[in-house]
PDB file of N, CA and C in Angstrom:
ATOM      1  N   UNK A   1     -23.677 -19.430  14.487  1.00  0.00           N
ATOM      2  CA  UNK A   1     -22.340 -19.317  13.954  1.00  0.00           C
ATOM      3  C   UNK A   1     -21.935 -20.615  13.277  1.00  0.00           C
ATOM      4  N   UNK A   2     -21.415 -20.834  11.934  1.00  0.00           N
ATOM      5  CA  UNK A   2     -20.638 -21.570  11.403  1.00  0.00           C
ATOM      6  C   UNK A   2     -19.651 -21.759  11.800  1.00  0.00           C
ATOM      7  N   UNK A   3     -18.852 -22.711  11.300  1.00  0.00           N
ATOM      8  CA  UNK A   3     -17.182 -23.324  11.182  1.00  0.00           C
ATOM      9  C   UNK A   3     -16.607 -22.151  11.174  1.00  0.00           C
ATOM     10  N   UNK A   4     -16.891 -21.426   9.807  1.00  0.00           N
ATOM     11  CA  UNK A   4     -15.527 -20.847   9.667  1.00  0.00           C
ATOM     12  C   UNK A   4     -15.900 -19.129  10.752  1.00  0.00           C
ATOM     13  N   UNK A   5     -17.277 -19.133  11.262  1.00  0.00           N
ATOM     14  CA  UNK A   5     -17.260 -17.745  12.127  1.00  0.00           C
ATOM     15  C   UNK A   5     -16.037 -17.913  13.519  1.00  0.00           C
ATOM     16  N   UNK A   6     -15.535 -19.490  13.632  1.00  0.00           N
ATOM     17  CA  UNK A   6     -15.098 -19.701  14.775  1.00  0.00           C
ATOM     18  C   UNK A   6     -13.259 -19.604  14.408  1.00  0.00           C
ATOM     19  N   UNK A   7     -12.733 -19.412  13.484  1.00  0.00           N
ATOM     20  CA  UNK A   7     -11.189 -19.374  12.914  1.00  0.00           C
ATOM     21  C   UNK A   7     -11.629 -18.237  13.052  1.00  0.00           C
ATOM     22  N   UNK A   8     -12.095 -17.045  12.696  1.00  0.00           N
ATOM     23  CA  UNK A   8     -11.865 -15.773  12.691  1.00  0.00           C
ATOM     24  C   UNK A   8     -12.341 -14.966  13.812  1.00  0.00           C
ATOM     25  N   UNK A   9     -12.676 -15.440  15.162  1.00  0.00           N
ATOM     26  CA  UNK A   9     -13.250 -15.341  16.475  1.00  0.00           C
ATOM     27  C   UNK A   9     -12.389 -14.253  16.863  1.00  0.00           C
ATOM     28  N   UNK A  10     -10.807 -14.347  16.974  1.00  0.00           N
ATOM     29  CA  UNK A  10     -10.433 -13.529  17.710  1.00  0.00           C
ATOM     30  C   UNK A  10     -10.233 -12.177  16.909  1.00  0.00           C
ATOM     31  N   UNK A  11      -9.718 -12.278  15.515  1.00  0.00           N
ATOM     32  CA  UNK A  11      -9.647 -10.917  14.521  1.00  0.00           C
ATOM     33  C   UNK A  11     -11.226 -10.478  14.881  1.00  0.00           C
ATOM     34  N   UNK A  12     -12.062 -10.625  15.021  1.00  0.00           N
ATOM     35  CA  UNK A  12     -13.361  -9.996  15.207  1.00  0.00           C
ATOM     36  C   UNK A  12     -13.366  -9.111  16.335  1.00  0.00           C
ATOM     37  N   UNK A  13     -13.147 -10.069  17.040  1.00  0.00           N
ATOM     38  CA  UNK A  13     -12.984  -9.219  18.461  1.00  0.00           C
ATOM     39  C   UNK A  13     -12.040  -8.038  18.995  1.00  0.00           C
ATOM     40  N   UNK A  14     -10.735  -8.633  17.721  1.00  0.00           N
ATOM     41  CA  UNK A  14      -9.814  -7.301  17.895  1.00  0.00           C
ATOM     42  C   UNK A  14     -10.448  -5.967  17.169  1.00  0.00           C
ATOM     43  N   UNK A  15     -11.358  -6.309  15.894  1.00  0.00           N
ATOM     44  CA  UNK A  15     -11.899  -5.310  15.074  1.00  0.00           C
ATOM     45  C   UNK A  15     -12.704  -4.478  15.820  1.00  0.00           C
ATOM     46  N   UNK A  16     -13.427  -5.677  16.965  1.00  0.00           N
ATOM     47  CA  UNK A  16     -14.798  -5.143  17.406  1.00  0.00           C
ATOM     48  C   UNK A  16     -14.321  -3.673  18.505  1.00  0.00           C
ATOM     49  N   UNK A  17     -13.139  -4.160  19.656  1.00  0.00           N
ATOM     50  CA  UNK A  17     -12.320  -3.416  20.555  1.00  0.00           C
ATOM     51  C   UNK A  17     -11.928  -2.245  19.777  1.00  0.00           C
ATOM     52  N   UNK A  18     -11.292  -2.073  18.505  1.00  0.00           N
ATOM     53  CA  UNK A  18     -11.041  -1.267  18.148  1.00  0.00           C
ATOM     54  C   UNK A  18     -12.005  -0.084  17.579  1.00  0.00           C
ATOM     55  N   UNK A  19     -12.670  -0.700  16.916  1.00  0.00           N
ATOM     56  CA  UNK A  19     -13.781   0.110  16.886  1.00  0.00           C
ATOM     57  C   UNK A  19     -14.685   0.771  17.895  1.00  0.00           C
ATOM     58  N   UNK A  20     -14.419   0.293  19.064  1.00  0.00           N
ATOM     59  CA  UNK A  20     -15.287   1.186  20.266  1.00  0.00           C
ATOM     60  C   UNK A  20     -14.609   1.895  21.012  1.00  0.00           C
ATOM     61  N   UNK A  21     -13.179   1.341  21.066  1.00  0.00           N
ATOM     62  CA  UNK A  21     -12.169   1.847  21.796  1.00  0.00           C
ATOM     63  C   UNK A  21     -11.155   2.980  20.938  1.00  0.00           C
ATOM     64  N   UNK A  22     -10.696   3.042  19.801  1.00  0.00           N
ATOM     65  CA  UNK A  22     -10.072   3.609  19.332  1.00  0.00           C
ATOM     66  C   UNK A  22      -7.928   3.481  19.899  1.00  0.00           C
ATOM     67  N   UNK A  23      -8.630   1.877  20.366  1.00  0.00           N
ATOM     68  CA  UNK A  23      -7.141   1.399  21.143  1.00  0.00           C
ATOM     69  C   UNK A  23      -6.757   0.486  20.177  1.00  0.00           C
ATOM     70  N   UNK A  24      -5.361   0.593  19.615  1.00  0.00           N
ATOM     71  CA  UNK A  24      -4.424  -0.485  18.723  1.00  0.00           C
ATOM     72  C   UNK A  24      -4.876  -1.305  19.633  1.00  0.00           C
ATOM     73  N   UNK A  25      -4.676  -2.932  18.707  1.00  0.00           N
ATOM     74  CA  UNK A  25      -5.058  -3.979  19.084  1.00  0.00           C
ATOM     75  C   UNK A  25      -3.994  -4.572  18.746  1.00  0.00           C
ATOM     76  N   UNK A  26      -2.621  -5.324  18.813  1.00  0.00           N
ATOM     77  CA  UNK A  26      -1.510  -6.022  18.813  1.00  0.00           C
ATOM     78  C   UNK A  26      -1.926  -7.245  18.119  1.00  0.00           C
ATOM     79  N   UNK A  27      -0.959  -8.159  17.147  1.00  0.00           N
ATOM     80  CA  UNK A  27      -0.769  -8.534  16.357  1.00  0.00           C
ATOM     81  C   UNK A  27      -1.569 -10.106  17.170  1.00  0.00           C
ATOM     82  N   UNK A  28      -2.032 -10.976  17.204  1.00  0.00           N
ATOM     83  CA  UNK A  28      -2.856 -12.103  17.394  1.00  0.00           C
ATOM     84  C   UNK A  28      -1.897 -13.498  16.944  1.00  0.00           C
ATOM     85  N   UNK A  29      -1.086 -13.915  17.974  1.00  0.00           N
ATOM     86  CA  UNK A  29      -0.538 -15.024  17.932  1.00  0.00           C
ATOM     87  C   UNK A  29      -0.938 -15.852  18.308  1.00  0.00           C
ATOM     88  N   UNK A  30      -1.036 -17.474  17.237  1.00  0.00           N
ATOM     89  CA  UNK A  30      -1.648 -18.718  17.611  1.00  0.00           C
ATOM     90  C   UNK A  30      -0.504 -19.549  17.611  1.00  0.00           C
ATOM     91  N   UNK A  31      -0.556 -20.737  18.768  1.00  0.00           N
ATOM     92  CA  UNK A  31       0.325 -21.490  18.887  1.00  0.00           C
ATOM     93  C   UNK A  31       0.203 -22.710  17.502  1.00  0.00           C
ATOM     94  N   UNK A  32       1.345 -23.070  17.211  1.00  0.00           N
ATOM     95  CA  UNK A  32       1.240 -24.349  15.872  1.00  0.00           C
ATOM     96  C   UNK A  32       0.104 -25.035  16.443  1.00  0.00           C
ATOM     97  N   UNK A  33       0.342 -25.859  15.247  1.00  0.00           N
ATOM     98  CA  UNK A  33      -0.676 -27.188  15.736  1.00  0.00           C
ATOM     99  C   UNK A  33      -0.506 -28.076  16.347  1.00  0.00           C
ATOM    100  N   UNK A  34       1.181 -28.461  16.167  1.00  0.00           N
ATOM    101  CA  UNK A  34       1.635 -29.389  16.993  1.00  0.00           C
ATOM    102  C   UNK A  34       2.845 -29.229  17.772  1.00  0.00           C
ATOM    103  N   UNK A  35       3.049 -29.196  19.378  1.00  0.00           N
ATOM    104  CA  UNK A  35       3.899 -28.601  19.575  1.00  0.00           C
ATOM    105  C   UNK A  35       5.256 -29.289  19.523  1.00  0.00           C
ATOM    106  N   UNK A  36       6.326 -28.723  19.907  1.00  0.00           N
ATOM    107  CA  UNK A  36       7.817 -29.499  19.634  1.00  0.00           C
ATOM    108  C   UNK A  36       8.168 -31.167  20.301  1.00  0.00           C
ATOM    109  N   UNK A  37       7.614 -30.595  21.449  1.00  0.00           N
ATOM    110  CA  UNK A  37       7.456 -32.275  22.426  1.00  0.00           C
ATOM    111  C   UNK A  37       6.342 -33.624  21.655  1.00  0.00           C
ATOM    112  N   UNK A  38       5.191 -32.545  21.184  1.00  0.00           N
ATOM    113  CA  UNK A  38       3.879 -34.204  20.660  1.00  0.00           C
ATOM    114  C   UNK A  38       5.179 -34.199  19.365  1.00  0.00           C
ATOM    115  N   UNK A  39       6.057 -33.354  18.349  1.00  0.00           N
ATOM    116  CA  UNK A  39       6.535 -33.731  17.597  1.00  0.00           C
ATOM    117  C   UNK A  39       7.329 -34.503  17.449  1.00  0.00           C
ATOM    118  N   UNK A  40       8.184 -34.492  18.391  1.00  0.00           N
ATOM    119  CA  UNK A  40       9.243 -35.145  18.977  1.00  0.00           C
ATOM    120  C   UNK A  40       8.799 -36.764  19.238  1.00  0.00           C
ATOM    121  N   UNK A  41       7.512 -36.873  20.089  1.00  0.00           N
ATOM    122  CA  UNK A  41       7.268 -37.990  20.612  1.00  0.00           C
ATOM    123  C   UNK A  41       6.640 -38.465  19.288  1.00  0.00           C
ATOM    124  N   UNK A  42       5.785 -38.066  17.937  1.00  0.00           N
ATOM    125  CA  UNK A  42       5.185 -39.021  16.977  1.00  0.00           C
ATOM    126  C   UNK A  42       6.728 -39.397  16.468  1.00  0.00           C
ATOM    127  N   UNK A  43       7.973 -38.602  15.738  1.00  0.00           N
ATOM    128  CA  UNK A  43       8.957 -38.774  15.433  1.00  0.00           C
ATOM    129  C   UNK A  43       9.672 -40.282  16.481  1.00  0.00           C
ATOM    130  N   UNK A  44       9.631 -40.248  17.706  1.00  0.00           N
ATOM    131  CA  UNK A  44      10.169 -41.267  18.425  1.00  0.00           C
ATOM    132  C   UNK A  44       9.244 -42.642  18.133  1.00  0.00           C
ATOM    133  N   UNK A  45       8.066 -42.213  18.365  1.00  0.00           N
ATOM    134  CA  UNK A  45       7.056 -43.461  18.433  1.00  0.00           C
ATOM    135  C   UNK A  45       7.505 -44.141  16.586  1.00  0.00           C
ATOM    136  N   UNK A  46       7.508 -43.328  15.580  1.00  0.00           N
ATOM    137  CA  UNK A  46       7.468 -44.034  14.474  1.00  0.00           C
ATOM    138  C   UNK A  46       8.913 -44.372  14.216  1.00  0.00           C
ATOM    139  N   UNK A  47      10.023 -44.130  14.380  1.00  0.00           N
ATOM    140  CA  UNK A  47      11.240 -44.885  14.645  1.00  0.00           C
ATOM    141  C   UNK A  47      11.098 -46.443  15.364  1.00  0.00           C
ATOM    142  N   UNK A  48      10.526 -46.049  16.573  1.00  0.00           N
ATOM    143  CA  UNK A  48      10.675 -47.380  17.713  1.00  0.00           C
ATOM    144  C   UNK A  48       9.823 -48.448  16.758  1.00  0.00           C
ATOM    145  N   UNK A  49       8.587 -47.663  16.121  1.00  0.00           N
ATOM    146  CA  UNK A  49       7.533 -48.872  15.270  1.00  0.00           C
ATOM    147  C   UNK A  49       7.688 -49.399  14.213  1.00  0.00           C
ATOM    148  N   UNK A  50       9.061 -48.769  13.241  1.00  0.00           N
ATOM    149  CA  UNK A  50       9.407 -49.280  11.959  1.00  0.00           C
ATOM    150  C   UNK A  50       9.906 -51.084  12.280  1.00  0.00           C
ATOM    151  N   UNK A  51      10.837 -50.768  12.940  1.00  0.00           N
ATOM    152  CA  UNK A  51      11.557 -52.621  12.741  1.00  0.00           C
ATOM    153  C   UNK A  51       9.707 -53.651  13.097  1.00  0.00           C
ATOM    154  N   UNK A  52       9.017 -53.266  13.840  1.00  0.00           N
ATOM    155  CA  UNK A  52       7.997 -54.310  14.242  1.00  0.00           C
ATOM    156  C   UNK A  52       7.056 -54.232  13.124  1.00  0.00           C
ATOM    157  N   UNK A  53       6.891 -52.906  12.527  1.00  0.00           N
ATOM    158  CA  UNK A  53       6.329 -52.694  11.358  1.00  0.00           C
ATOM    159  C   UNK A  53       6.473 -53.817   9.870  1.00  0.00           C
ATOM    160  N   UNK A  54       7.842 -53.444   9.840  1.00  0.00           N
ATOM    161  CA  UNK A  54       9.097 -54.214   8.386  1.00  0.00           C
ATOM    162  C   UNK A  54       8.881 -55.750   8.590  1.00  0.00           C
ATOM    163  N   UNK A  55       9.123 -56.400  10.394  1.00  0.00           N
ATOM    164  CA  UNK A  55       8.563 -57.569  10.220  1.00  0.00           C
ATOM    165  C   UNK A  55       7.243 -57.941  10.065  1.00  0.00           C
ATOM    166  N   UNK A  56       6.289 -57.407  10.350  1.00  0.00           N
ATOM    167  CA  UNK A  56       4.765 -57.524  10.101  1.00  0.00           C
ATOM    168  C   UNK A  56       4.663 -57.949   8.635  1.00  0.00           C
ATOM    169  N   UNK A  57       5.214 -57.178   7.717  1.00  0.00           N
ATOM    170  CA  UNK A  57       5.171 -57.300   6.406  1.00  0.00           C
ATOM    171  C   UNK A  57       6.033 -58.106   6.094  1.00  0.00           C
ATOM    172  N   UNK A  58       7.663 -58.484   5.987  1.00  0.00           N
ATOM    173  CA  UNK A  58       8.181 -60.028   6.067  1.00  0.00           C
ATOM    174  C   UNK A  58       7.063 -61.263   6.092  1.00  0.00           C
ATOM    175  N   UNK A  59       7.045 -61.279   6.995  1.00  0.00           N
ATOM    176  CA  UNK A  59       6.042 -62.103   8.061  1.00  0.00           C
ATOM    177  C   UNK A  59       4.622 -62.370   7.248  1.00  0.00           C
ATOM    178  N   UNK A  60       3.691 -61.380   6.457  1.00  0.00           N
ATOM    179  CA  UNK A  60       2.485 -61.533   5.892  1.00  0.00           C
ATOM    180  C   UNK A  60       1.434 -61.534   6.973  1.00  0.00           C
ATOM    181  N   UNK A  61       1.575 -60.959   8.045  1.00  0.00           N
ATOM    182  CA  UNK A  61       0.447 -60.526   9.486  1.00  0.00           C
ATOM    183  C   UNK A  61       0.106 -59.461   8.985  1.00  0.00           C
ATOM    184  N   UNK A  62      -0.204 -58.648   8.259  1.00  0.00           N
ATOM    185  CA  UNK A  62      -0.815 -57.289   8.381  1.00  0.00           C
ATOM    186  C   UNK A  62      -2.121 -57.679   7.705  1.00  0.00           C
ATOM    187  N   UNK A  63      -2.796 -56.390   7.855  1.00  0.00           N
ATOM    188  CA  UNK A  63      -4.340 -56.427   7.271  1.00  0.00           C
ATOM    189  C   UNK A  63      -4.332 -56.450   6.063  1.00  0.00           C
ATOM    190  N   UNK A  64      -3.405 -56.217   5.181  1.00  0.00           N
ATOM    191  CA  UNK A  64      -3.415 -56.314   3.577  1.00  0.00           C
ATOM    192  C   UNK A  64      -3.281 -57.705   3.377  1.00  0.00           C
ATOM    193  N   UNK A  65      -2.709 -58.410   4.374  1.00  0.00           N
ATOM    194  CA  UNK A  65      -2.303 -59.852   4.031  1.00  0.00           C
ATOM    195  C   UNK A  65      -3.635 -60.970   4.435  1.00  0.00           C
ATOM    196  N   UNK A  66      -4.909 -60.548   4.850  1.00  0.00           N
ATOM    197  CA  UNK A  66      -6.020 -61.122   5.143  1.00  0.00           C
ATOM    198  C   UNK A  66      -6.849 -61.283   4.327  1.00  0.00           C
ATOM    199  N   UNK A  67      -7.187 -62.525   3.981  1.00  0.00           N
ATOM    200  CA  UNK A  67      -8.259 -62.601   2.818  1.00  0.00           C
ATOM    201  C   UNK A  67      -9.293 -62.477   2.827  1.00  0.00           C
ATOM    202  N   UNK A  68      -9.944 -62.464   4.564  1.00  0.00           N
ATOM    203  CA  UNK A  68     -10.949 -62.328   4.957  1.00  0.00           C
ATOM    204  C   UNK A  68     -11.408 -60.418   4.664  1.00  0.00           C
ATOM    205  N   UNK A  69     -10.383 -60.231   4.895  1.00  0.00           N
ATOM    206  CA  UNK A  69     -10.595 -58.624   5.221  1.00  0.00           C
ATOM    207  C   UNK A  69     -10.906 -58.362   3.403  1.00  0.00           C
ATOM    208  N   UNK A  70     -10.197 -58.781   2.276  1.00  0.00           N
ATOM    209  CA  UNK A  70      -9.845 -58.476   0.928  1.00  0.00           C
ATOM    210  C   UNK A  70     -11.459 -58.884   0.351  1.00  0.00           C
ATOM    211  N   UNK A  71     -12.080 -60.119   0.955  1.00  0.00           N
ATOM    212  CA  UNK A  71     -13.326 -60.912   0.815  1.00  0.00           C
ATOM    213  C   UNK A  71     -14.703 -59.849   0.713  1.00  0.00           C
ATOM    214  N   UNK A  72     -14.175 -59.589   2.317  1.00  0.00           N
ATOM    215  CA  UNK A  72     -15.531 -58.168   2.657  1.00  0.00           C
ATOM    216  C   UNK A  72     -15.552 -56.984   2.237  1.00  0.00           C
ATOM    217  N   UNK A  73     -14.530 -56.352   1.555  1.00  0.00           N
ATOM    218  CA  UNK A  73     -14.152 -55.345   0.861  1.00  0.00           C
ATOM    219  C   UNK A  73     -14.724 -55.408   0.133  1.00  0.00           C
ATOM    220  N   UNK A  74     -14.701 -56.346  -0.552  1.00  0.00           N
ATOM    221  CA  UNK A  74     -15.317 -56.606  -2.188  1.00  0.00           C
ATOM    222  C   UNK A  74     -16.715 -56.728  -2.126  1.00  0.00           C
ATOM    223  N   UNK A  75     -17.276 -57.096  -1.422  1.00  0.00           N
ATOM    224  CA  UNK A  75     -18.335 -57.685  -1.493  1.00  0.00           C
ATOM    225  C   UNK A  75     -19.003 -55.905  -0.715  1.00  0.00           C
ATOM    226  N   UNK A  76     -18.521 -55.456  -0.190  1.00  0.00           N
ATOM    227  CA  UNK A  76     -19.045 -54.617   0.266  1.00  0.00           C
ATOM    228  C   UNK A  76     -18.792 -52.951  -0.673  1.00  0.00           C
ATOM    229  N   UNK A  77     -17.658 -53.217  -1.843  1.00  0.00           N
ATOM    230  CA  UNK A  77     -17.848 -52.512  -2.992  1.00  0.00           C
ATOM    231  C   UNK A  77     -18.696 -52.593  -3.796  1.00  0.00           C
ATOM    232  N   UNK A  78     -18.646 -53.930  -4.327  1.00  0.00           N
ATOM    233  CA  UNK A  78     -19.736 -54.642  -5.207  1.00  0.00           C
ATOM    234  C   UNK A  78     -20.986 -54.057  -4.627  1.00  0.00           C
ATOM    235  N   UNK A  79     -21.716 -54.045  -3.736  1.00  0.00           N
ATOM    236  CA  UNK A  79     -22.864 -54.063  -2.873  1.00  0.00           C
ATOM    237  C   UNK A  79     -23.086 -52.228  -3.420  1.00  0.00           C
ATOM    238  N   UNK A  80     -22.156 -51.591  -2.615  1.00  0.00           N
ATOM    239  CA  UNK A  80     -22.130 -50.270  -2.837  1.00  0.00           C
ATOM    240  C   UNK A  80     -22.183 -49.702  -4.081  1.00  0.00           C
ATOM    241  N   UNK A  81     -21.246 -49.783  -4.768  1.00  0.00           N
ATOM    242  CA  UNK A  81     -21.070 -49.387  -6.339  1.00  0.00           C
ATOM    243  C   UNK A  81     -22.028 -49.253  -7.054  1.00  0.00           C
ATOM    244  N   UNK A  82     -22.938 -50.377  -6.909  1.00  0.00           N
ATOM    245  CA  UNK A  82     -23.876 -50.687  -7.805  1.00  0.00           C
ATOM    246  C   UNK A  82     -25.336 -50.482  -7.004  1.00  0.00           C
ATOM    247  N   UNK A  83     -25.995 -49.850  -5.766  1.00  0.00           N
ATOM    248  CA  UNK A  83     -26.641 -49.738  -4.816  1.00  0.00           C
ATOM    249  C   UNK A  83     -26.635 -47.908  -5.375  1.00  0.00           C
ATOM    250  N   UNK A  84     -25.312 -47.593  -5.394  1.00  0.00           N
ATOM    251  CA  UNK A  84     -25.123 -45.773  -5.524  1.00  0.00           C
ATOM    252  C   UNK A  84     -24.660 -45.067  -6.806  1.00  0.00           C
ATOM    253  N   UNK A  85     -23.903 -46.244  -6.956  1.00  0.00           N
ATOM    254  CA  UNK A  85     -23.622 -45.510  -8.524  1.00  0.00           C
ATOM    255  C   UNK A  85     -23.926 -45.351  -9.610  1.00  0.00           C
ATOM    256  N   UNK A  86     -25.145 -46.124  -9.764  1.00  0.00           N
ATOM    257  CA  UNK A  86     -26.452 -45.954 -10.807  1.00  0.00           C
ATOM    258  C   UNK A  86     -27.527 -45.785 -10.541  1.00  0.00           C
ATOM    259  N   UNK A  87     -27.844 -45.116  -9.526  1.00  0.00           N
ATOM    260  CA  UNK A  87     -29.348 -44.315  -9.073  1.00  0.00           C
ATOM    261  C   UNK A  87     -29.751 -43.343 -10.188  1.00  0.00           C
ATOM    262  N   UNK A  88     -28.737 -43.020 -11.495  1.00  0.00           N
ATOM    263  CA  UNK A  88     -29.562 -42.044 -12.419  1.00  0.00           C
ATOM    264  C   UNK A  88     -28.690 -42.355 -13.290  1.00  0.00           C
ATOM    265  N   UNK A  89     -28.918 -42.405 -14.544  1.00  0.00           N
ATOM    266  CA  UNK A  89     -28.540 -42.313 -15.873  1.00  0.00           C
ATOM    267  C   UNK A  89     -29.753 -42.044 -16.609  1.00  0.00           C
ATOM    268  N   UNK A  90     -28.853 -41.584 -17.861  1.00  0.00           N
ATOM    269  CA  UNK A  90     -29.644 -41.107 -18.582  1.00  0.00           C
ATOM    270  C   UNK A  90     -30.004 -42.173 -19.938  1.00  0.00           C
ATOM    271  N   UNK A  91     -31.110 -42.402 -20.266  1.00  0.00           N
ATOM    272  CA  UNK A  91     -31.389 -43.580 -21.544  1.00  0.00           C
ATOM    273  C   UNK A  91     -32.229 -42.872 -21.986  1.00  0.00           C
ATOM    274  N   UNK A  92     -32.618 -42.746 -23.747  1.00  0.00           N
ATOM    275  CA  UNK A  92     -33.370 -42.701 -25.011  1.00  0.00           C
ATOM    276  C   UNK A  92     -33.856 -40.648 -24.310  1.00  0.00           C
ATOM    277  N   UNK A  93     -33.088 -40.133 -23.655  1.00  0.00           N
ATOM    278  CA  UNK A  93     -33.343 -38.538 -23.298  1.00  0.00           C
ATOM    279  C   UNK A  93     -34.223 -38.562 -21.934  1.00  0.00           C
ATOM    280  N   UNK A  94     -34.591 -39.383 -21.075  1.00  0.00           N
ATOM    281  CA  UNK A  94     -34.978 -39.429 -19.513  1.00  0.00           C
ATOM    282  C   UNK A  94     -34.244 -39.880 -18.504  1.00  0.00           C
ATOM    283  N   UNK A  95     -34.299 -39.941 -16.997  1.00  0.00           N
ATOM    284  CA  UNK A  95     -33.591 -40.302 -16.515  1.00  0.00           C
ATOM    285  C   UNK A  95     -34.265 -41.561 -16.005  1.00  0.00           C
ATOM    286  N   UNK A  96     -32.903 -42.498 -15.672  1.00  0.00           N
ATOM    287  CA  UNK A  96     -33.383 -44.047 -15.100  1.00  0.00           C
ATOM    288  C   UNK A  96     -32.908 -44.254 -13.929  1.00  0.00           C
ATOM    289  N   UNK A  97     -33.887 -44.375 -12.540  1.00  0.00           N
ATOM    290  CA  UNK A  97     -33.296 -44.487 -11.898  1.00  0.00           C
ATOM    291  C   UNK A  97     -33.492 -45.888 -11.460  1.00  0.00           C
ATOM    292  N   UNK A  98     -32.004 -46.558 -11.313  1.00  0.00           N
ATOM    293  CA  UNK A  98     -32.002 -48.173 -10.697  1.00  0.00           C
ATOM    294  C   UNK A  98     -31.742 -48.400  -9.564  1.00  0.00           C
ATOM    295  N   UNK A  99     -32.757 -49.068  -9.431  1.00  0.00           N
ATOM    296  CA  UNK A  99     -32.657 -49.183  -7.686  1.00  0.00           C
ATOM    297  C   UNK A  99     -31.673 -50.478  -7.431  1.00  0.00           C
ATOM    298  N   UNK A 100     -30.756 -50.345  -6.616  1.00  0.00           N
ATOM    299  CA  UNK A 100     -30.138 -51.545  -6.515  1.00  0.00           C
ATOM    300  C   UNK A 100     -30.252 -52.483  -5.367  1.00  0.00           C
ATOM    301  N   UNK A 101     -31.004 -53.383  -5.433  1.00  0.00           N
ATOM    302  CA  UNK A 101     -31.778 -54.133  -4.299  1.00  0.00           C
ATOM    303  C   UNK A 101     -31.272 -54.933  -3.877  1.00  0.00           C
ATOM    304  N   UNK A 102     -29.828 -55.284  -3.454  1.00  0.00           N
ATOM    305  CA  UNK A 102     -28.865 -56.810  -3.623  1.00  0.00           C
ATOM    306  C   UNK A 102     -28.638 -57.454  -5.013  1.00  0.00           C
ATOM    307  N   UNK A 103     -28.786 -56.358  -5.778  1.00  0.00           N
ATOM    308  CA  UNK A 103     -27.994 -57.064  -7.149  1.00  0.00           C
ATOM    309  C   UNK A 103     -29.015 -57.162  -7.938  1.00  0.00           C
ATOM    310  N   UNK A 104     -30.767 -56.618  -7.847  1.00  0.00           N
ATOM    311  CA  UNK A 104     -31.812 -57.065  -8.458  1.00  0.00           C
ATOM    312  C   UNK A 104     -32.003 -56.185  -9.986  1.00  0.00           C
ATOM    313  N   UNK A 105     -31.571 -55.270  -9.681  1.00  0.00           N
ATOM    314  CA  UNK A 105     -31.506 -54.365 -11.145  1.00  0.00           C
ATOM    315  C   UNK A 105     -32.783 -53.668 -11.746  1.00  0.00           C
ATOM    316  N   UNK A 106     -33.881 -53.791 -10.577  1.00  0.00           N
ATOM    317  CA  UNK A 106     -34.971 -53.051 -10.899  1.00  0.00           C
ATOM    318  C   UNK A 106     -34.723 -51.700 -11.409  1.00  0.00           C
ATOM    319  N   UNK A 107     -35.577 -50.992 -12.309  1.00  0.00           N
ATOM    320  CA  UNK A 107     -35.461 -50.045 -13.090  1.00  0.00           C
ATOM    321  C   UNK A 107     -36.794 -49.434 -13.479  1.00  0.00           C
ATOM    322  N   UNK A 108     -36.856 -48.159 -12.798  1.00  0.00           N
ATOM    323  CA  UNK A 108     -38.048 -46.992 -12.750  1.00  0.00           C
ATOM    324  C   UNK A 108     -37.633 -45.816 -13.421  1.00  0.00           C
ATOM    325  N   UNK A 109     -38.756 -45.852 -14.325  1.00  0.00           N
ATOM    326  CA  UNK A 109     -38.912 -44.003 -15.174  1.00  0.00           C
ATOM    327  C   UNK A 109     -39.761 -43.097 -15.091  1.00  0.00           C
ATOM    328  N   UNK A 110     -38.707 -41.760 -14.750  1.00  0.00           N
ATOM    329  CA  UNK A 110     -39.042 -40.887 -13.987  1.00  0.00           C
ATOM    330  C   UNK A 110     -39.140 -39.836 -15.290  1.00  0.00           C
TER     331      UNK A 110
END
């Protein structure tokens, strides 16, 4: 069984009953996703967290405000980008695929 055989688990089963039974099967109610109380409490929790939030950012403590963090990002785009995002192009009607080895730019035709 897949993902989606498991969302349609219980309509199956009502199909399946009915079909052997020849007994109505009543309408299949699922509870939300989230109920009134977890709603209530994310609603409370993100009230109580705004003012400590607002100063974080005043202040320049958050993770956007780290240069260290902004440093490795980059370097770990750079790394990526160019590692995945030119494994194939196309030049003179073949494809090129570049391997990106830490920045080495080797280049094989396939």
């Amino acid at each position: 069984m897949d993902q989606g055989d498991f969302s349609r688990l219980a309509e199956l089963m009502a199909d399946f009953i009915q079909a052997k039974t020849k007994l109505n099967v009543g309408p299949i109610h699922r509870p939300p996703f989230l109920s009134t109380r977890q709603l209530g409490f994310i609603v409370f929790t993100t009230l109580v967290w705004i003012p400590f939030a607002i100063k974080m950012i005043v202040k320049g403590e958050t993770l956007l405000h780290n240069p260290k963090l902004w440093l490795a990002s980059s370097v770990f785009v750079y790394f990526f980008s160019f590692l995945f995002g030119s494994w194939f192009r196309e030049r003179d009607g073949g494809f090129w695929v570049l391997l990106g080895l830490l920045g080495s730019g080797i280049s094989l035709r396939l």
